[in-house]
N, C-alpha and C. Protein backbone atom coordinates (compact mmCIF):
# COMPACT_ATOMS: atom_id res chain seq x y z
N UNK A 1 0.84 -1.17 0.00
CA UNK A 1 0.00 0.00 0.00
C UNK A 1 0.90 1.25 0.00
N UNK A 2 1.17 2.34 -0.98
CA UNK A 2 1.33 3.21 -1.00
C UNK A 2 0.31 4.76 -0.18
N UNK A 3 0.82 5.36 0.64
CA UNK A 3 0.49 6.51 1.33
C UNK A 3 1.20 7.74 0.99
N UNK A 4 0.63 8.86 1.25
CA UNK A 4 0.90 10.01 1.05
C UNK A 4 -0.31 11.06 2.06
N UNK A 5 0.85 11.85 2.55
CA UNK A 5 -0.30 13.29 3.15
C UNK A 5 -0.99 13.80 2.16
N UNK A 6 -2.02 14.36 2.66
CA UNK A 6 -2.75 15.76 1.42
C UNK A 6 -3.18 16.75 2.38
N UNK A 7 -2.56 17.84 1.99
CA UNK A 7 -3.22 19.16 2.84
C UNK A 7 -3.60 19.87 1.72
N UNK A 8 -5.19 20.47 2.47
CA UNK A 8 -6.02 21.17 1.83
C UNK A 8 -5.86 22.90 1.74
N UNK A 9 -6.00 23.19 0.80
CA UNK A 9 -5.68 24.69 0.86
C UNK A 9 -6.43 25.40 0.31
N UNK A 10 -7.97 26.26 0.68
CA UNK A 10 -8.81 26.66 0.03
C UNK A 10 -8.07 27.94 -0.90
N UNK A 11 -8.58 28.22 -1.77
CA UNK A 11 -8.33 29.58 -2.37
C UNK A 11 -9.19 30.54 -2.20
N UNK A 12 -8.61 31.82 -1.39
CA UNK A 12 -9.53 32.87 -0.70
C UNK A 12 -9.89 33.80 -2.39
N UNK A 13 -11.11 34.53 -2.90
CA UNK A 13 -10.37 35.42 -4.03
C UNK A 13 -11.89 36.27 -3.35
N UNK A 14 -11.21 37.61 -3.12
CA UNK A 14 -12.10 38.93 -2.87
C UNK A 14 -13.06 38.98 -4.17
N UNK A 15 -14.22 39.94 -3.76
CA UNK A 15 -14.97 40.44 -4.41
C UNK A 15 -14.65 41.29 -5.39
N UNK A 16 -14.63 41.70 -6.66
CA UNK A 16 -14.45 42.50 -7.50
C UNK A 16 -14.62 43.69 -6.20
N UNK A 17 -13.64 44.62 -6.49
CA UNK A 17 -13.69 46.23 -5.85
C UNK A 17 -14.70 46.83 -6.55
N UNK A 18 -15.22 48.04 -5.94
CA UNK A 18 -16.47 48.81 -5.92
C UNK A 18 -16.02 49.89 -7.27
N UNK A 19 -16.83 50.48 -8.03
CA UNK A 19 -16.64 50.91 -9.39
C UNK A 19 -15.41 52.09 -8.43
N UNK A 20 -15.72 52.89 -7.81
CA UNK A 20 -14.97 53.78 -7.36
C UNK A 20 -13.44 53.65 -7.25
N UNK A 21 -13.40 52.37 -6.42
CA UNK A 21 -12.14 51.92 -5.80
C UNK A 21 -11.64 51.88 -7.27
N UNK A 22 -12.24 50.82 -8.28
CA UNK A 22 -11.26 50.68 -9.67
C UNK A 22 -10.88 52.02 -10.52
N UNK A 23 -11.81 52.89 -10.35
CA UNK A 23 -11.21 54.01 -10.81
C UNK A 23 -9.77 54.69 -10.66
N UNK A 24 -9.89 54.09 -9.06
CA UNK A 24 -8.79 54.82 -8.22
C UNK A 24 -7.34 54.23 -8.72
N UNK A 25 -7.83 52.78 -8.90
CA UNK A 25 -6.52 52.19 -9.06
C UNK A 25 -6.25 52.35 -10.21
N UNK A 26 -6.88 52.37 -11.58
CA UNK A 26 -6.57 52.84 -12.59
C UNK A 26 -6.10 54.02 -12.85
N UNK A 27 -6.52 54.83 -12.36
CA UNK A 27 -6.34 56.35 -12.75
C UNK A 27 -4.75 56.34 -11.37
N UNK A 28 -4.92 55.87 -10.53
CA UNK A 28 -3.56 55.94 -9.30
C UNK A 28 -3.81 57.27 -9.26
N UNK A 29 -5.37 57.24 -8.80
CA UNK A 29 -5.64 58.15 -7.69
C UNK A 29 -5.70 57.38 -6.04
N UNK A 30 -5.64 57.99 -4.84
CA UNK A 30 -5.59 57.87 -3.43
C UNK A 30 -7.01 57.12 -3.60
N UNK A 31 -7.52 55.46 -2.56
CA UNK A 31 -8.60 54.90 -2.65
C UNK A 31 -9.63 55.90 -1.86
N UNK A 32 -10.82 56.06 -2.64
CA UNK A 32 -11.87 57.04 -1.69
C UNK A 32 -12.47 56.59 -0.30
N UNK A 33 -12.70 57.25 0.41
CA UNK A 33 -12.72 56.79 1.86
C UNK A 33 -14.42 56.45 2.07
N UNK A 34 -14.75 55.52 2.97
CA UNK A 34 -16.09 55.14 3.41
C UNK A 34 -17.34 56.02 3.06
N UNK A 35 -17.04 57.45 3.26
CA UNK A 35 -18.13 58.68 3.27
C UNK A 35 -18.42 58.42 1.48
N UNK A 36 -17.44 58.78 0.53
CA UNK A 36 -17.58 58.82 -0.65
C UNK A 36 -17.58 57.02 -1.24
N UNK A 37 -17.38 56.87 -0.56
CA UNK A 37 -17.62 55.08 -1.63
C UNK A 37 -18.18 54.25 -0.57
N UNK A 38 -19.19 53.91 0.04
CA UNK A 38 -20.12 53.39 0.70
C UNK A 38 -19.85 51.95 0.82
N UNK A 39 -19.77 51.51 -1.06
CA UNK A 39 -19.38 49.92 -0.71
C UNK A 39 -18.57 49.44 -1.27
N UNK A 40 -17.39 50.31 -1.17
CA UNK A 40 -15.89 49.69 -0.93
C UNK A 40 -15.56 49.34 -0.18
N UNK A 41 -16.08 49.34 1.37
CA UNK A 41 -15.81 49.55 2.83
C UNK A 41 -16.83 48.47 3.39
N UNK A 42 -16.64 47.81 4.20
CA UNK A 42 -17.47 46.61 5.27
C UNK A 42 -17.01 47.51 6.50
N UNK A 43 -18.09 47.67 7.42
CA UNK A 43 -18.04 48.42 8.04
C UNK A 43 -18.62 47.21 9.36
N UNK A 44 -17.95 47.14 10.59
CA UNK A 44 -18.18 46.64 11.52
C UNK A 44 -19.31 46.69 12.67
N UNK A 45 -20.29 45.78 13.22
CA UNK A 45 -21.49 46.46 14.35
C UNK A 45 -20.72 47.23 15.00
N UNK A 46 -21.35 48.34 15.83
CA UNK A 46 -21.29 48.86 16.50
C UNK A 46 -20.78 48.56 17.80
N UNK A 47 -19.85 49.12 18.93
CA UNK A 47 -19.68 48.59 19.80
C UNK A 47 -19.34 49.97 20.39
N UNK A 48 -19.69 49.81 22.49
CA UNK A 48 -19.83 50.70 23.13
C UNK A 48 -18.22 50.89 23.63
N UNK A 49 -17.89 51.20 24.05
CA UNK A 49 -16.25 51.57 24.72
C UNK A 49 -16.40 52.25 25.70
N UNK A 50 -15.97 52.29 26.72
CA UNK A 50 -16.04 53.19 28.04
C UNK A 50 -14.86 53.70 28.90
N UNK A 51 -14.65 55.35 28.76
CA UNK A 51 -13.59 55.70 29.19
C UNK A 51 -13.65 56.45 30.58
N UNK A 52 -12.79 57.05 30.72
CA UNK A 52 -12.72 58.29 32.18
C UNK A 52 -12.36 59.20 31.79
N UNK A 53 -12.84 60.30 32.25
CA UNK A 53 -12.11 61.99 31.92
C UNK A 53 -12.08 62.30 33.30
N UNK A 54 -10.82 62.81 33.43
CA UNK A 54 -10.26 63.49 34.37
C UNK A 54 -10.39 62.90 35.84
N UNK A 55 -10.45 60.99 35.43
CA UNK A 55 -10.72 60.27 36.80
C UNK A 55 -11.99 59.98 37.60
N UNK A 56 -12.69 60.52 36.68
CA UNK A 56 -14.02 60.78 37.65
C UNK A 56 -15.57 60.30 36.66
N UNK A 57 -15.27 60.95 35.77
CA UNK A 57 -16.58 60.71 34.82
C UNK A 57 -16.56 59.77 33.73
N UNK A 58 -17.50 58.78 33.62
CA UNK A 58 -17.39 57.80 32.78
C UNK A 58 -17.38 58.34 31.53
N UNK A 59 -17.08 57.56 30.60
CA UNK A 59 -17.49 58.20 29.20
C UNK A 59 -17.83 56.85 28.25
N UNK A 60 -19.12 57.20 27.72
CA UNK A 60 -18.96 55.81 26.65
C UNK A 60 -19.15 56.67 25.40
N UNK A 61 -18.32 55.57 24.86
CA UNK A 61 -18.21 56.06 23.10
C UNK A 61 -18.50 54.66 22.23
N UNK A 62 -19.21 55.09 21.36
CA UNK A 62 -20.02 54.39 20.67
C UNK A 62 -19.22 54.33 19.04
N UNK A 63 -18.28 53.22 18.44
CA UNK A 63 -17.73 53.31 17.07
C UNK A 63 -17.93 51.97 16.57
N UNK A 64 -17.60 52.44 15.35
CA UNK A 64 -17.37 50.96 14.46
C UNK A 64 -15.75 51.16 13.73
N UNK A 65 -15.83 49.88 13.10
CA UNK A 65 -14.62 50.68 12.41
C UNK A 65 -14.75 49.53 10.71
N UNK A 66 -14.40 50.55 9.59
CA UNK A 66 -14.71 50.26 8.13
C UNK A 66 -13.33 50.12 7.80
N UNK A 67 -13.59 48.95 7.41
CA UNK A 67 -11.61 48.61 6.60
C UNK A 67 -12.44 48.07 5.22
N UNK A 68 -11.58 47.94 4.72
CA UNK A 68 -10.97 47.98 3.04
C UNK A 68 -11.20 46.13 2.98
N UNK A 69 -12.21 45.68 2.14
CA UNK A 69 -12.23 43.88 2.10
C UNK A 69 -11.72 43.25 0.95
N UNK A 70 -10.63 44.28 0.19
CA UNK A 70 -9.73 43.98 -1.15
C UNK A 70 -8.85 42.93 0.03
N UNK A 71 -8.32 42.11 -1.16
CA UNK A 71 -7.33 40.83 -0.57
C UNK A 71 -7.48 39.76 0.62
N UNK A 72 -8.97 39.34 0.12
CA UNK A 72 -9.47 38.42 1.20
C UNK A 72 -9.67 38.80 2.31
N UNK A 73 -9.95 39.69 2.64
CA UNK A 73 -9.89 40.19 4.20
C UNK A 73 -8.92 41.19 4.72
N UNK A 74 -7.77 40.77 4.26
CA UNK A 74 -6.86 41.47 4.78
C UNK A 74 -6.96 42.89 4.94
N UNK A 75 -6.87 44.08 6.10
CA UNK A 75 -7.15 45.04 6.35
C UNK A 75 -5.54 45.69 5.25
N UNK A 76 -6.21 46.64 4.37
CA UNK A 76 -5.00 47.63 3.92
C UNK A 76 -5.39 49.27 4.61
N UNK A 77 -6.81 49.09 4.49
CA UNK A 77 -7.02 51.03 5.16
C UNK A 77 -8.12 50.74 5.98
N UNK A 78 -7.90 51.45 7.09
CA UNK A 78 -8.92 51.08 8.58
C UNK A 78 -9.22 52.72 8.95
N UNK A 79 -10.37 52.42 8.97
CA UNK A 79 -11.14 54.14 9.31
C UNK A 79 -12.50 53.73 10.43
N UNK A 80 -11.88 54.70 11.39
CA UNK A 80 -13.14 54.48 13.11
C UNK A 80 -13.73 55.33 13.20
């Protein structure tokens, strides 16, 4: 009986970029940010954060944060 390992290796491949984003890269203009290109950007739920000012007063702050879902996931531009 002959054996051998096999490891599996899915292939990740992103979504075509948003008409905007390709502009950008064609033309090698700067990629447009969340406000101007809506769905170039995956934008994260919401989550509360809670700080202190000046030791005494709570503070909650309420963000998300929109990164860039070119290259499988991989974050290239992160905006909170």
């Amino acid at each position: 009986m002959i054996q051998t390992p096999i490891i599996y290796v899915p292939k990740i491949v992103p979504d075509p970029p948003s008409i905007l984003r390709q502009l950008a890269y064609c033309d090698s203009c700067p990629v447009p940010g969340p406000r101007r290109d809506p769905d170039g950007w995956f934008t994260s739920p919401p989550t509360v954060l809670h700080g202190e000012m000046y030791g005494r007063h709570d503070i909650p702050v309420e963000c998300s944060i929109r990164y860039d879902p070119d290259y499988g996931g991989m974050f290239t531009q992160i905006y909170g």
